[in-house]
N, C-alpha and C. Protein backbone atom coordinates (compact mmCIF):
# COMPACT_ATOMS: atom_id res chain seq x y z
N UNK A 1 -15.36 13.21 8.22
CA UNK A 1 -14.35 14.26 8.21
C UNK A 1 -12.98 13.64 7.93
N UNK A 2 -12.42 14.31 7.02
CA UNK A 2 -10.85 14.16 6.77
C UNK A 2 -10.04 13.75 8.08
N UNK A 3 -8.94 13.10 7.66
CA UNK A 3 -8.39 13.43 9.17
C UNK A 3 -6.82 13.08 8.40
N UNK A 4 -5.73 13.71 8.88
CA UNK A 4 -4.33 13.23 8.50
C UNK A 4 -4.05 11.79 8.74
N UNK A 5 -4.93 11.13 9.53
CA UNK A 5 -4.44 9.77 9.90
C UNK A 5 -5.25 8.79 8.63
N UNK A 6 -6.02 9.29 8.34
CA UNK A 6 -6.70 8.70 7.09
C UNK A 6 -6.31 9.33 5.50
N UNK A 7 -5.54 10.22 5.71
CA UNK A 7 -4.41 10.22 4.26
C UNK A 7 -3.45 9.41 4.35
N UNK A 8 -3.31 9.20 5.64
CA UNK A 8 -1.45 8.86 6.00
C UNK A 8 -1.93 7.07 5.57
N UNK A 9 -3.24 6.37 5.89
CA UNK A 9 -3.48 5.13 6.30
C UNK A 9 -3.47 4.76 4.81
N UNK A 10 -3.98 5.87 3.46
CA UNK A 10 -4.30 5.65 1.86
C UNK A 10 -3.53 5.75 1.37
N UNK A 11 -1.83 6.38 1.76
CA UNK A 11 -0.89 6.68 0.99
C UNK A 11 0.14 5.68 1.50
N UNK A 12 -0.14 5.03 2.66
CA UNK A 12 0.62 4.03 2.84
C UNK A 12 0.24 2.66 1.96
N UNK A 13 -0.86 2.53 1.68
CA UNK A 13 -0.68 1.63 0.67
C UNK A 13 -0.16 1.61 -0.62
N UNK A 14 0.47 0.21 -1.07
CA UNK A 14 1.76 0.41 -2.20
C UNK A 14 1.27 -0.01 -3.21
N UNK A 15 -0.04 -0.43 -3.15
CA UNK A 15 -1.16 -0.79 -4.55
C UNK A 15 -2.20 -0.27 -4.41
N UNK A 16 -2.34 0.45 -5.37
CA UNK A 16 -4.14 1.13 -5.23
C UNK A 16 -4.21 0.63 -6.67
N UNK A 17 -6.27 1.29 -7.23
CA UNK A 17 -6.78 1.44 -7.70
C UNK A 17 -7.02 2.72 -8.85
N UNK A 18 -6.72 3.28 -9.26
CA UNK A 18 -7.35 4.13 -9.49
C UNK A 18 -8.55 4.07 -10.85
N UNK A 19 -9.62 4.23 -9.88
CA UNK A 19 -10.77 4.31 -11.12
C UNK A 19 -11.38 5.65 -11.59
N UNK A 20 -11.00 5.58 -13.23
CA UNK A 20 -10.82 6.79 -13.89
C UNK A 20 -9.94 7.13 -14.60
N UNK A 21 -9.01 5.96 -14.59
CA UNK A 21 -7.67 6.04 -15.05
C UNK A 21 -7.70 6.66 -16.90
N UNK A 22 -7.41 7.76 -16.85
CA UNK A 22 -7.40 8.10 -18.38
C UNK A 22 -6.49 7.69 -19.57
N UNK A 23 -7.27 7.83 -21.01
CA UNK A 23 -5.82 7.58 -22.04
C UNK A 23 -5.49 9.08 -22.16
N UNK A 24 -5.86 10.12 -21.90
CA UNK A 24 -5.58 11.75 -22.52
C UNK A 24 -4.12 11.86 -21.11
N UNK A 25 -2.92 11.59 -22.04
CA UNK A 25 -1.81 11.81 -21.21
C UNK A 25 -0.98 13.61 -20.49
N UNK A 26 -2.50 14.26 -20.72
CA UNK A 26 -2.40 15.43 -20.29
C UNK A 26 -3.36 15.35 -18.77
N UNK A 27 -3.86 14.07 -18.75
CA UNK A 27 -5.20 14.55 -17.81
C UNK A 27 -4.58 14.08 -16.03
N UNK A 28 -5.71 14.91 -15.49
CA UNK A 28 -5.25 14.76 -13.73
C UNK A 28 -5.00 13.39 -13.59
N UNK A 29 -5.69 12.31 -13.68
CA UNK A 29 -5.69 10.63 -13.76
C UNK A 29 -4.36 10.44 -13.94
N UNK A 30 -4.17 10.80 -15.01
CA UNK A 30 -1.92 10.52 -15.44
C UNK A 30 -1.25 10.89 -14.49
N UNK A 31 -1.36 12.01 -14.30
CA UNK A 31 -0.28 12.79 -13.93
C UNK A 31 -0.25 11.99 -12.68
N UNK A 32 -1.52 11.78 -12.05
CA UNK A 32 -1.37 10.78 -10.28
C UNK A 32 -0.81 9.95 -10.86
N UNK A 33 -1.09 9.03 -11.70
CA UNK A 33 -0.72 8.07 -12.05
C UNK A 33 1.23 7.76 -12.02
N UNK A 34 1.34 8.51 -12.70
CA UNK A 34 2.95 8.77 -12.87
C UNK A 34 3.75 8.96 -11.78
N UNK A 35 3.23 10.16 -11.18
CA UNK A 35 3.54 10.29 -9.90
C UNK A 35 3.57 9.18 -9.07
N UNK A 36 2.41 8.41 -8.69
CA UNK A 36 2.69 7.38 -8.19
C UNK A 36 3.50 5.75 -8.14
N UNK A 37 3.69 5.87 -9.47
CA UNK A 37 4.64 4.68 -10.33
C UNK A 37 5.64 5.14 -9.73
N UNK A 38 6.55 6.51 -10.01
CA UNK A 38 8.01 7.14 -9.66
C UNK A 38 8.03 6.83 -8.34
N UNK A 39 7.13 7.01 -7.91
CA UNK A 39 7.54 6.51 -6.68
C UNK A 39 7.45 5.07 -5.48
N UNK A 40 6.91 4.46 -6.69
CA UNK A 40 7.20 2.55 -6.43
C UNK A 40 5.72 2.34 -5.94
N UNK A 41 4.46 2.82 -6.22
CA UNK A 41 3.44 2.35 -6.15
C UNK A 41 3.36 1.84 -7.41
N UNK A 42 2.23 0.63 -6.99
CA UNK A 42 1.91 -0.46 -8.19
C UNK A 42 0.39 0.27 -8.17
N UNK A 43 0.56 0.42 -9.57
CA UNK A 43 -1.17 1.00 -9.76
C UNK A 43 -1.41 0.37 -10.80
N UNK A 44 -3.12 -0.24 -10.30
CA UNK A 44 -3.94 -0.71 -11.65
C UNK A 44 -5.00 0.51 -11.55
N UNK A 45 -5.28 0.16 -12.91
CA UNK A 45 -5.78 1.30 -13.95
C UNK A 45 -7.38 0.73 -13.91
N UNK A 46 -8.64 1.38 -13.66
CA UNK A 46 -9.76 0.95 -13.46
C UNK A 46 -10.20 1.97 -14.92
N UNK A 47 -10.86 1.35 -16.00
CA UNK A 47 -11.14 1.95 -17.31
C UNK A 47 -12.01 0.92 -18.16
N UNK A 48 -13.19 1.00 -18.53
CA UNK A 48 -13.90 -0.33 -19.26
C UNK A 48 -13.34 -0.30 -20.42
N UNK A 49 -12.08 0.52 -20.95
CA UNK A 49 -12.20 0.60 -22.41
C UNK A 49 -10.74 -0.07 -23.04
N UNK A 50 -9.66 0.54 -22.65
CA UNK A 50 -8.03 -0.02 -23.12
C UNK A 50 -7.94 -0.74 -22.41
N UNK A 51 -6.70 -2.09 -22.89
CA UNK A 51 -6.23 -3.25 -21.70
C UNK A 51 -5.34 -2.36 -20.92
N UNK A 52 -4.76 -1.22 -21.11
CA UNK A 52 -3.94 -0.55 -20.91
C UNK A 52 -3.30 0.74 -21.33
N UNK A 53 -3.16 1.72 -20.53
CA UNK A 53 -2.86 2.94 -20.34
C UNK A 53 -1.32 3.29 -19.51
N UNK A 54 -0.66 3.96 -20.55
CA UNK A 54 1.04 3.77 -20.34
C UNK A 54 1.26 3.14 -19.90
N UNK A 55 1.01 1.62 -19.95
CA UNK A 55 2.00 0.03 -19.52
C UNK A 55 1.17 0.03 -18.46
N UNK A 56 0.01 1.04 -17.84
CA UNK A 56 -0.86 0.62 -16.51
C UNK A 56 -1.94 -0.70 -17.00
N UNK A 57 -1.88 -1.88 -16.72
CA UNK A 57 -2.97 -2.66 -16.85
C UNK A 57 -4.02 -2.13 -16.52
N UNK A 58 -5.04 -2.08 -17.27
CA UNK A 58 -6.34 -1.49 -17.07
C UNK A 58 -7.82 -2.62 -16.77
N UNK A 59 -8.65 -2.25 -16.57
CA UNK A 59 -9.55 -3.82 -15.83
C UNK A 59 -10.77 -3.09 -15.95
N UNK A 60 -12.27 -3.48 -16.38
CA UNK A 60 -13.34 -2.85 -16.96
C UNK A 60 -13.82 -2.42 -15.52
N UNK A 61 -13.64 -2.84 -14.26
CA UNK A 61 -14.47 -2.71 -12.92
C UNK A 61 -13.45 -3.72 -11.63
N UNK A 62 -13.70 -3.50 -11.13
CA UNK A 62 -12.88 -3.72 -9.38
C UNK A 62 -12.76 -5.11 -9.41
N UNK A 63 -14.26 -5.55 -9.75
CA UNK A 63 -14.06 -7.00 -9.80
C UNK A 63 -13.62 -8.07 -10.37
N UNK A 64 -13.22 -7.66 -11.73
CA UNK A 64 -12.24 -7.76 -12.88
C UNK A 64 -10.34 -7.92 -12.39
N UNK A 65 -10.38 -7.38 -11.26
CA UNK A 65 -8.98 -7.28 -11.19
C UNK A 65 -8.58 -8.60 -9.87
N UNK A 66 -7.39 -9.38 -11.03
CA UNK A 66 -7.05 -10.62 -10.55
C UNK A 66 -6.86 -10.94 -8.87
N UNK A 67 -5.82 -9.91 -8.60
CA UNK A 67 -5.22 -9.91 -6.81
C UNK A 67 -6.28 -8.81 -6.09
N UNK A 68 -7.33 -8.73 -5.94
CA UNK A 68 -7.85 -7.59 -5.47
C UNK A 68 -7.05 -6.36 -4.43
N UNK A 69 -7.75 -5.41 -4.62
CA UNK A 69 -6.97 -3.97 -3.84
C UNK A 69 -7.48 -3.59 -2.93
N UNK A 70 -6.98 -3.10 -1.49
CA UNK A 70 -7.63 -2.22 -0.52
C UNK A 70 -7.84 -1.04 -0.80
N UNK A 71 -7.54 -0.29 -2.03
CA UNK A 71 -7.24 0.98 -1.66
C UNK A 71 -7.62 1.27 -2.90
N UNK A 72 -8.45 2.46 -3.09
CA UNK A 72 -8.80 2.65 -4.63
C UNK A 72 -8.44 4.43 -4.56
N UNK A 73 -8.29 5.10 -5.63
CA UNK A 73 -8.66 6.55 -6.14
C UNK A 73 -9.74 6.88 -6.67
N UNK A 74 -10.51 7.25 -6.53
CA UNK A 74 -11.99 7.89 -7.56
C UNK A 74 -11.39 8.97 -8.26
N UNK A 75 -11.33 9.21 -9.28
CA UNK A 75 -10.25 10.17 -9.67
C UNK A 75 -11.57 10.21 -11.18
N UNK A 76 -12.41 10.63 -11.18
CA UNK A 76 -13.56 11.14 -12.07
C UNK A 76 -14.70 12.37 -11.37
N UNK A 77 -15.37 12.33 -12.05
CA UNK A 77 -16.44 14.02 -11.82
C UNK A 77 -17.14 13.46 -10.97
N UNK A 78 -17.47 14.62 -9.85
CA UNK A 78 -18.30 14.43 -8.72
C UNK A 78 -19.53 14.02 -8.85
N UNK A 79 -20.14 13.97 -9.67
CA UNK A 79 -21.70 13.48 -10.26
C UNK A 79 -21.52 11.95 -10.09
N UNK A 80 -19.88 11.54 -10.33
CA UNK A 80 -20.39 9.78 -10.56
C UNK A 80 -19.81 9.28 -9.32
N UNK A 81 -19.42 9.89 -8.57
CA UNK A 81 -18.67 9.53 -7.03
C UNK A 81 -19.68 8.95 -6.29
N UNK A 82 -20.56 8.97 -6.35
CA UNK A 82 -21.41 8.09 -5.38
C UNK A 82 -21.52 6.53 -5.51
N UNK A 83 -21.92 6.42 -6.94
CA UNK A 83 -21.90 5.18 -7.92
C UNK A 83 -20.86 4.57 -7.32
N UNK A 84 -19.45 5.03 -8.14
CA UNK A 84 -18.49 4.45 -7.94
C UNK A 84 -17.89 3.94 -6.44
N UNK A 85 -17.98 4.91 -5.68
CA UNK A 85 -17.78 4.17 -4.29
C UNK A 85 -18.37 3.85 -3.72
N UNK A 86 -19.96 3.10 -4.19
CA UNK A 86 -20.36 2.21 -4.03
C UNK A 86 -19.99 1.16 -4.32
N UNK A 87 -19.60 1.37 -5.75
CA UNK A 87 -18.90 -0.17 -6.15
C UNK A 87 -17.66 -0.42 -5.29
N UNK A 88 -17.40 0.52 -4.63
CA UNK A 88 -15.93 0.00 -3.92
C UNK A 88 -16.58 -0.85 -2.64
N UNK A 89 -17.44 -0.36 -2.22
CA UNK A 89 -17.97 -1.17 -0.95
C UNK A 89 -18.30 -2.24 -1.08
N UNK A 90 -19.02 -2.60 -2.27
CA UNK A 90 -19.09 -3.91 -2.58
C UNK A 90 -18.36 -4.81 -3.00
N UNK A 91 -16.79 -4.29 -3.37
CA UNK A 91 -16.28 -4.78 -3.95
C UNK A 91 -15.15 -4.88 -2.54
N UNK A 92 -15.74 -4.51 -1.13
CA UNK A 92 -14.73 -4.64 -0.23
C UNK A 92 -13.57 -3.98 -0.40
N UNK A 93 -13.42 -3.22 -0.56
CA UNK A 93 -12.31 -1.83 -0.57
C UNK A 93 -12.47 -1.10 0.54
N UNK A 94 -11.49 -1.13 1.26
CA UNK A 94 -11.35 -0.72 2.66
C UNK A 94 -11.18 0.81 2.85
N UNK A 95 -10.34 1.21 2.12
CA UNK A 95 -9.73 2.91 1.92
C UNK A 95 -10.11 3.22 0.58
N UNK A 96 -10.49 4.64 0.49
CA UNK A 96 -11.16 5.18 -0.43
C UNK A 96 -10.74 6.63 -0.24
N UNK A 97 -10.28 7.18 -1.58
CA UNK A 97 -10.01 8.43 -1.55
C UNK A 97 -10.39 9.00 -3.12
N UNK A 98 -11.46 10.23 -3.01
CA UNK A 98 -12.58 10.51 -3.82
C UNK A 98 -12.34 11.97 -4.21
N UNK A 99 -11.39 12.20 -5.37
CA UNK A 99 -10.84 13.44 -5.73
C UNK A 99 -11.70 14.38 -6.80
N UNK A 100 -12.74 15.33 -5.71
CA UNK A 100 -13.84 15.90 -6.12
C UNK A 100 -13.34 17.62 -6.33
N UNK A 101 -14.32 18.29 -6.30
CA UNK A 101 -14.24 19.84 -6.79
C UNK A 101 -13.44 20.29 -5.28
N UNK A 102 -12.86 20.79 -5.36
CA UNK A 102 -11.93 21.37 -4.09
C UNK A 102 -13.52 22.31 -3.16
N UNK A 103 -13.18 22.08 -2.12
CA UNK A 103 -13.89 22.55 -0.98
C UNK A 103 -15.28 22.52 -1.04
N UNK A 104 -15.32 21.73 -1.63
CA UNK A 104 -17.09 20.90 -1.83
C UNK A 104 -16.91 19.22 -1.77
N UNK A 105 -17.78 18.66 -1.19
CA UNK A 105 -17.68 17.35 -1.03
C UNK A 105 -18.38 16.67 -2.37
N UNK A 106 -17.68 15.45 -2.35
CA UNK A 106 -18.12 14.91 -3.86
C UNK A 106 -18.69 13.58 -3.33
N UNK A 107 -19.00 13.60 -2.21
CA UNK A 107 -19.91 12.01 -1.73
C UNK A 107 -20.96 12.78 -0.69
N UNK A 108 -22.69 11.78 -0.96
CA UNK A 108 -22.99 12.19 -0.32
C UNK A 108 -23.22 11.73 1.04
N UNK A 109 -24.07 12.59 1.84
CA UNK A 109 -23.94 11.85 3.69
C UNK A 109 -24.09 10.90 3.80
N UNK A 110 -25.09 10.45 3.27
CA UNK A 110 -25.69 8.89 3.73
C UNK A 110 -24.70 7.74 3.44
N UNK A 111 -24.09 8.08 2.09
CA UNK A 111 -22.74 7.20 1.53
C UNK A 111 -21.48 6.90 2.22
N UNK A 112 -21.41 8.59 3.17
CA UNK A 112 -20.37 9.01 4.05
C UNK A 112 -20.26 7.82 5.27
N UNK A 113 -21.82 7.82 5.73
CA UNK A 113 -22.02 7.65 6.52
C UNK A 113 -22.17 5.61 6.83
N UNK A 114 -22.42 5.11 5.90
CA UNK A 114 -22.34 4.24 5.50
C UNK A 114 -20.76 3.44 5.24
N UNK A 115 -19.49 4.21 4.54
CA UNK A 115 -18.48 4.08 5.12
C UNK A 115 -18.19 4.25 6.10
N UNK A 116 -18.25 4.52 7.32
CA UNK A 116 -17.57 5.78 8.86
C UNK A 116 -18.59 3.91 9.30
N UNK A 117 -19.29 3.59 9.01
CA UNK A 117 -19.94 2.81 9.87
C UNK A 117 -19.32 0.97 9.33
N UNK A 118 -19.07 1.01 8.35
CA UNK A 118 -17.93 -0.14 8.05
C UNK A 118 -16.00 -0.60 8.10
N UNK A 119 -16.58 0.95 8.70
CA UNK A 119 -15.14 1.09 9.09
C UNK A 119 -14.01 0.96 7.66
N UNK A 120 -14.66 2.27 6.85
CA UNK A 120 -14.19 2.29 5.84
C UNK A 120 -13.25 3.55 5.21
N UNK A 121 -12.02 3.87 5.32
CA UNK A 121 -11.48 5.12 5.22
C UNK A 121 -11.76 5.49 3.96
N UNK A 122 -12.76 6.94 4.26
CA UNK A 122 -12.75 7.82 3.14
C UNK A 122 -12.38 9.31 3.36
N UNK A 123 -11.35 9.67 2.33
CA UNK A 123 -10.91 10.92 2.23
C UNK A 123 -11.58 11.50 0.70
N UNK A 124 -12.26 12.67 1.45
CA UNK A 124 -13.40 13.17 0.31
C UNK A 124 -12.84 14.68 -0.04
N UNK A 125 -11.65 14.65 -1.50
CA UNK A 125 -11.51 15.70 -1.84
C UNK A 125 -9.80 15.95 -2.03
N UNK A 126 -9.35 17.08 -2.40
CA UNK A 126 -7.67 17.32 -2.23
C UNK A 126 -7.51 16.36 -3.20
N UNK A 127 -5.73 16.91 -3.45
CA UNK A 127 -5.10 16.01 -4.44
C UNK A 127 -4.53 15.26 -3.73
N UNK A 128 -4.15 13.84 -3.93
CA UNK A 128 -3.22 13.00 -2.88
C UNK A 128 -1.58 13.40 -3.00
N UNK A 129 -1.31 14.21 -4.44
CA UNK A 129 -0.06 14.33 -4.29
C UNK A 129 0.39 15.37 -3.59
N UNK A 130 -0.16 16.27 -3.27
CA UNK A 130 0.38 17.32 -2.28
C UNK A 130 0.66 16.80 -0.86
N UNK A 131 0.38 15.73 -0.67
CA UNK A 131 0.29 14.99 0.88
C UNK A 131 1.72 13.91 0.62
N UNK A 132 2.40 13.85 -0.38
CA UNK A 132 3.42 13.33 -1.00
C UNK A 132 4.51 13.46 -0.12
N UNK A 133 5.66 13.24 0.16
CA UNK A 133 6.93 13.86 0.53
C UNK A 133 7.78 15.03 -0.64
N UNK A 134 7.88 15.75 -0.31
CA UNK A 134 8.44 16.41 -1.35
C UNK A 134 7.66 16.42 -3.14
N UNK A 135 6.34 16.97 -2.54
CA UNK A 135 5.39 16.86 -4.03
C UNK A 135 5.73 17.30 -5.49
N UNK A 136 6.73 18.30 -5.72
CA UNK A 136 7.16 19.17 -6.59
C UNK A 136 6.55 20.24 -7.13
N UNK A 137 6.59 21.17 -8.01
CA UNK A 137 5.61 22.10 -8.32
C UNK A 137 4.37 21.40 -9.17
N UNK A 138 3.35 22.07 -9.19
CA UNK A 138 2.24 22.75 -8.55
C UNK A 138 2.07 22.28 -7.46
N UNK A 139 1.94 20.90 -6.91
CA UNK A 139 1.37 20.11 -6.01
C UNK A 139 2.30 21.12 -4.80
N UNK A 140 3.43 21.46 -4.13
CA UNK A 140 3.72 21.65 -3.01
C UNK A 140 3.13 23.07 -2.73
N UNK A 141 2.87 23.89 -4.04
CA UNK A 141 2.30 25.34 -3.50
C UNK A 141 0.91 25.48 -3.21
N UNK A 142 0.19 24.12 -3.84
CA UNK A 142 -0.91 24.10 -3.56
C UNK A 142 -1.10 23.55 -2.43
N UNK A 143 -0.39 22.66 -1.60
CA UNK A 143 -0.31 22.31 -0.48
C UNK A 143 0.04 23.20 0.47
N UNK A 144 1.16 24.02 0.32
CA UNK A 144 1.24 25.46 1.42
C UNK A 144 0.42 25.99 1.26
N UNK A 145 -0.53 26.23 0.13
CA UNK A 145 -1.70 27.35 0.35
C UNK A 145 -3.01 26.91 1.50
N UNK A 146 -3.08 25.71 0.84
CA UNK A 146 -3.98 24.80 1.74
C UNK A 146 -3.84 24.87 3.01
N UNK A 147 -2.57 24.45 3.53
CA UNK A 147 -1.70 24.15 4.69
C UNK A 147 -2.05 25.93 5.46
N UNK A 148 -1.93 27.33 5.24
CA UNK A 148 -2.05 28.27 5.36
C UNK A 148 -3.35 28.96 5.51
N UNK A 149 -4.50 28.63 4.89
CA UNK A 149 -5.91 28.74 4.74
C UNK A 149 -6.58 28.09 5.90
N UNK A 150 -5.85 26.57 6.44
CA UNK A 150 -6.24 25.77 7.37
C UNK A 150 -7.22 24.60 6.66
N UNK A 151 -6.56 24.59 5.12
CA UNK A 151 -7.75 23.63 4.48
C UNK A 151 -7.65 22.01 4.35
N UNK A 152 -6.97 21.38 5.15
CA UNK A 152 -6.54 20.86 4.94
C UNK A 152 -6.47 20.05 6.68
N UNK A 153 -6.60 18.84 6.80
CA UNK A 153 -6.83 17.87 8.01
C UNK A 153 -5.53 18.14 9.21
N UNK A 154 -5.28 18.01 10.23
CA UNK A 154 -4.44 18.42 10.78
C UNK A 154 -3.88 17.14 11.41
């Protein structure tokens, strides 16, 4: 289960991962991406294909990347979320946050359960930027709606 102390523990880190990182500079992947640069996170770009995506160094897999990261984004389709944060476990990635179909989980139990037992923070779902300080539009209305519905970790 979600919990605010396990957004608060993924957004406090000032280097993540994000694997999924796109070149289509329209896509959800960017836009975190950007967002998170503006605001003085160092993000590497997890992508087998470009060295790089808007000046993000990009790295074919986790293990590829020189200084390793605690903290990754899954920021691809719920079908490959299992895979992938697997590879985070193996790749010793402590915090994990897995941005699936809204109000459906995109990892399954046993996977869940398997982090919760390594003592591994996973937040399964939501956008991370609405949990932002001052997110801007879309992200803050989608966060009051959330916030209002009760969808959202307390």
């Amino acid at each position: 289960m979600n919990t605010k102390q396990d957004i608060t523990a993924i957004l406090s880190s000032k280097r993540l991962a994000i694997i999924g990182l796109s070149r289509d500079v329209k896509s959800y992947s960017q836009s975190v991406m950007r967002e998170l640069t503006k605001r003085g996170y160092t993000v590497v770009g997890v992508n087998p294909n470009p060295p790089s995506i808007d000046g993000v160094k990009c790295y074919p897999d986790l293990n590829a990347i020189p200084n390793p990261v605690d903290t990754a984004l899954i920021l691809l389709p719920p079908e490959q979320s299992d895979a992938v944060l697997q590879s985070c476990l193996d790749a010793n990635i402590k915090k994990t946050w897995v941005r699936g179909a809204e109000g459906k989980r995109s990892v399954s139990e046993p996977l869940a359960v398997i982090c919760a037992e390594r003592g591994v923070i996973l937040v399964d779902g939501y956008c991370p930027i609405m949990f932002l300080e001052k997110p801007g539009f879309p992200h803050n209305l989608h966060g009051a709606f959330a916030r209002w519905l009760n969808k959202v970790p307390k």
